[in-house]
Protein backbone atom coordinates (compact mmCIF):
# COMPACT_ATOMS: atom_id res chain seq x y z
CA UNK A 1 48.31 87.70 7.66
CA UNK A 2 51.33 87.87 6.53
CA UNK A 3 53.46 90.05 4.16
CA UNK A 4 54.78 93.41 4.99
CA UNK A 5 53.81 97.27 5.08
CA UNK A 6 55.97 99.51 3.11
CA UNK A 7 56.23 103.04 4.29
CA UNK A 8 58.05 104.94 7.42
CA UNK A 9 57.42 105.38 10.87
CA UNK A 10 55.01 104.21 13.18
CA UNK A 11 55.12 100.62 14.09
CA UNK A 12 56.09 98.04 11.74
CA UNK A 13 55.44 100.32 9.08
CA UNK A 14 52.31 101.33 9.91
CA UNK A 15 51.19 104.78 8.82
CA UNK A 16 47.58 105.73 10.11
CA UNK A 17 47.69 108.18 7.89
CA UNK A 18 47.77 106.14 4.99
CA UNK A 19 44.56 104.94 3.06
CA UNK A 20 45.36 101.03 3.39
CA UNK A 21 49.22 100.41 2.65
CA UNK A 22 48.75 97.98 0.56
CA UNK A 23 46.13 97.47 -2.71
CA UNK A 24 42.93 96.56 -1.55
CA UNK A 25 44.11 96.39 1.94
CA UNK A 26 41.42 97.82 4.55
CA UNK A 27 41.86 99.75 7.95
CA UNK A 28 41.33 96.45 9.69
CA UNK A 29 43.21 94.58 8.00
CA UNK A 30 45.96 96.59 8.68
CA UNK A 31 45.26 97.05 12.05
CA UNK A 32 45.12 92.71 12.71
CA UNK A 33 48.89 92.71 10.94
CA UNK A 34 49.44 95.86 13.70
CA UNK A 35 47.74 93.19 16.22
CA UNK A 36 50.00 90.47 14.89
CA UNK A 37 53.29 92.40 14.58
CA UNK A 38 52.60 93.78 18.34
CA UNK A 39 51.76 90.31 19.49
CA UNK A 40 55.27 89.00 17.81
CA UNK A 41 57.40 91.87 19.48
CA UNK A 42 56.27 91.91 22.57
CA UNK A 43 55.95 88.27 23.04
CA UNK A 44 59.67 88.57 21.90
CA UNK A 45 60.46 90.75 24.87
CA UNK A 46 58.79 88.93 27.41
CA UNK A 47 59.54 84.93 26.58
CA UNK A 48 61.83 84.68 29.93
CA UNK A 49 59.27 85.28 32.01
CA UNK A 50 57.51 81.84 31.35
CA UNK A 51 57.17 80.14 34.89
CA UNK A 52 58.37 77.13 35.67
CA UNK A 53 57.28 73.73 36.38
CA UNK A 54 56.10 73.60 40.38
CA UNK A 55 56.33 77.74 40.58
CA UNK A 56 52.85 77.85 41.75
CA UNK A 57 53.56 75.76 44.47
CA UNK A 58 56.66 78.03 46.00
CA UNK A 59 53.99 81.50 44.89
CA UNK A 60 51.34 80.01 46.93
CA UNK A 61 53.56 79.23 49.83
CA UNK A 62 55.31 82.69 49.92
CA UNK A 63 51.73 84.11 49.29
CA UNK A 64 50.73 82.29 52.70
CA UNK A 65 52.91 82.93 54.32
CA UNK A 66 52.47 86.43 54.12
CA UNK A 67 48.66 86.05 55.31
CA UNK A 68 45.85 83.51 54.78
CA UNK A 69 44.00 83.65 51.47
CA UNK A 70 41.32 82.38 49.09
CA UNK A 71 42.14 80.93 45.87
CA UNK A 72 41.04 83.39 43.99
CA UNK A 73 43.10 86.22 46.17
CA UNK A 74 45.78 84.17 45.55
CA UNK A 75 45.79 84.20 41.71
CA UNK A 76 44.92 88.18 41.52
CA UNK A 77 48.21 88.47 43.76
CA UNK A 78 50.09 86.12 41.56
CA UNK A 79 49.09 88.44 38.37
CA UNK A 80 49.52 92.14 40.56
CA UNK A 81 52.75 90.94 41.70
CA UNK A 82 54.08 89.77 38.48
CA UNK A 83 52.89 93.08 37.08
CA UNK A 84 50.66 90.82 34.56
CA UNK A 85 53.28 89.01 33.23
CA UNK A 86 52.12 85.63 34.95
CA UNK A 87 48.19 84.94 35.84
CA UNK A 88 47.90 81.24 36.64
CA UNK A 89 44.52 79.82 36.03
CA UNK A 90 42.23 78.15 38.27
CA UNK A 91 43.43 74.84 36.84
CA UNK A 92 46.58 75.05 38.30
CA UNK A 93 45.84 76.61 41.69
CA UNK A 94 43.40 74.82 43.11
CA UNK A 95 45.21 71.63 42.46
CA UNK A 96 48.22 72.89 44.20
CA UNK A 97 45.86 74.12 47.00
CA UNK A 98 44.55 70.46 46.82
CA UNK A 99 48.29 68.96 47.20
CA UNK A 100 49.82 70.87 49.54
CA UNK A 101 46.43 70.24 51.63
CA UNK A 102 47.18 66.39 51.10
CA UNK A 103 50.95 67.04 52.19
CA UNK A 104 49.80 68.44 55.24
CA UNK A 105 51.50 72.25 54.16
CA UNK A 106 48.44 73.68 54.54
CA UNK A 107 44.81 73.76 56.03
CA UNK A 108 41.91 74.99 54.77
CA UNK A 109 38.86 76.54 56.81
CA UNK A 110 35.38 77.68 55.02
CA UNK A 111 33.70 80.69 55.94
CA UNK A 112 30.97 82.38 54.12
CA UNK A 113 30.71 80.01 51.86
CA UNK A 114 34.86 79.93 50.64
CA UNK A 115 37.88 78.33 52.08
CA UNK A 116 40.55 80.64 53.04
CA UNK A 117 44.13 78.41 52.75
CA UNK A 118 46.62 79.18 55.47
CA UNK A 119 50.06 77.47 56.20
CA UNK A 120 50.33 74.68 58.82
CA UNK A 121 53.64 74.37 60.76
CA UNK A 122 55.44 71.99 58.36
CA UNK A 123 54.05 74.62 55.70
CA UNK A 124 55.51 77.82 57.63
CA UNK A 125 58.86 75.58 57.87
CA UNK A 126 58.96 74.81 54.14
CA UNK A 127 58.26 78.45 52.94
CA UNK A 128 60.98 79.27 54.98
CA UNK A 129 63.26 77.00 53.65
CA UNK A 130 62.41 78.48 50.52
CA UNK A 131 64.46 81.76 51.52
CA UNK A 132 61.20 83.61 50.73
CA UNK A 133 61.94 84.25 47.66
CA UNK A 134 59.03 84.01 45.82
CA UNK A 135 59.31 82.90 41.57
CA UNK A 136 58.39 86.37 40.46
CA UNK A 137 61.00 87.51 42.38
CA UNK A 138 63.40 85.12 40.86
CA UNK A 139 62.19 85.37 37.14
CA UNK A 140 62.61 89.21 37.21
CA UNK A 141 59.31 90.02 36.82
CA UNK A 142 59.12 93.14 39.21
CA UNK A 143 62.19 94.94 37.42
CA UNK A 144 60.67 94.21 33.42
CA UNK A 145 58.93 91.39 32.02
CA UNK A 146 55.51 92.21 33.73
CA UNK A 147 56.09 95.69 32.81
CA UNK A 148 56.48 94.59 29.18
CA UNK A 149 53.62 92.30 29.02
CA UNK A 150 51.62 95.68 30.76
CA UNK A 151 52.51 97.11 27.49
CA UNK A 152 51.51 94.79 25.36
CA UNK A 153 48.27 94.63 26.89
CA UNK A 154 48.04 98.44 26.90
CA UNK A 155 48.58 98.06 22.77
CA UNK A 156 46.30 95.57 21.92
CA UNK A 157 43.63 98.32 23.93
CA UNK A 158 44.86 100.96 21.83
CA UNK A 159 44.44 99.19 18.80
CA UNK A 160 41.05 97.55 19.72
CA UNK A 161 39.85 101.30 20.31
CA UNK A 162 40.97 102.10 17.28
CA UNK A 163 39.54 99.79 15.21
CA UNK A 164 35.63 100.32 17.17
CA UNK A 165 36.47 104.23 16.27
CA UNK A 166 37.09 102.81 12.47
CA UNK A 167 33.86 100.78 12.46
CA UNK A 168 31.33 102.58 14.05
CA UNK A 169 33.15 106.23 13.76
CA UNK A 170 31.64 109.22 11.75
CA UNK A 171 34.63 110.32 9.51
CA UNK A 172 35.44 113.57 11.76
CA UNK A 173 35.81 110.86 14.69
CA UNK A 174 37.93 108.77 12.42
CA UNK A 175 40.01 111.62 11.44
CA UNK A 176 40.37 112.58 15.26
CA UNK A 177 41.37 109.28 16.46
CA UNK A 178 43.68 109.31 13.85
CA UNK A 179 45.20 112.63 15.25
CA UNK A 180 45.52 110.73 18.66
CA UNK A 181 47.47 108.03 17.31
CA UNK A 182 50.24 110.18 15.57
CA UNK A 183 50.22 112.26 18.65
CA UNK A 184 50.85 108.81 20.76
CA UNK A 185 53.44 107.36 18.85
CA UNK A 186 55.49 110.65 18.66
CA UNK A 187 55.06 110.34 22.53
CA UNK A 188 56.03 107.08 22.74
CA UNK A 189 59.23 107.81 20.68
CA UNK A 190 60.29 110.47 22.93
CA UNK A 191 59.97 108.26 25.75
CA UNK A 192 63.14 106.44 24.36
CA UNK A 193 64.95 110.10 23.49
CA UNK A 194 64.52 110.68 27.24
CA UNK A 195 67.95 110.22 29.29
């Protein structure tokens, strides 16, 4: 959508209070430009925290060399340790797993029915050589990005709550999820007053 709200406070513009903003301009509607004007500011903040090329080869390595894993346990550490700002998909980690098996970095043993990846000797040396330092490290995801990205994720909730209260809500639930929304953003505003 695009075009603009007109009013004060909340977020872009938006006032939950309001009957639609704009002529003809629904609860939902309003709440996809909220979606869209979320999406644009947080995306905003969090842009540097794009990995780079080869970054899931050096997080798998530091990952190993911590302990042996399973691909999957190795992309839910990827995302926890990023704080959310980086989940790699299973497109790109199993074909690392797959190369650094060819390259000899690692070995893979199956048990239970998965194969748990652990580093070989030439493996151990090269994560070493590394320093350790692992690309969430590096990218400053620990101090902010993943933290923003947690918020942006936290938003989109809030506002896809918000809109099942508006659809299937009895106008006393609409009017009380409306209550919760001015009392969140006047939270969230003294968050930033704070010292």
């Amino acid at each position: 959508m695009s075009g603009s709200w007109t009013g004060s406070g909340g977020f872009g513009g938006f006032d939950p209070r309001s009957s639609g903003g704009k002529s003809g301009m629904g609860i939902f509607d309003m709440l996809d430009q909220l979606k869209e004007e979320f999406e644009k500011k947080v995306g905003a903040a969090t842009s540097g925290t794009r990995m780079n090329k080869g970054d899931v080869r050096a997080a798998v390595l530091a990952l190993l060399a911590e302990q042996p894993m399973h691909g999957y346990q190795i992309i839910q550490q990827i995302e926890e340790r990023s704080n959310g700002a980086w989940k790699p998909s299973a497109g790109s980690v199993y074909p690392t797993l797959q190369l650094l098996a060819d390259e000899g970095l690692i070995k893979a043993e199956e048990s239970g029915g998965r194969k748990t990846y652990s580093l070989t000797e030439a493996g151990r040396a090269e994560a070493e050589e590394a320093g350790g330092r692992a690309p969430w490290e590096s990218q400053g995801m620990k101090g902010g990005g993943g933290s923003k990205t947690a918020l942006g994720k936290a938003g989109m909730e809030l506002a896809q709550a918000a809109a099942q209260v508006g659809r299937s809500g009895s106008a006393e639930q609409v009017k009380q999820a409306v209550d919760v929304l001015e009392d969140a953003r006047r939270k969230l505003y003294s968050i930033l007053a704070q010292d």
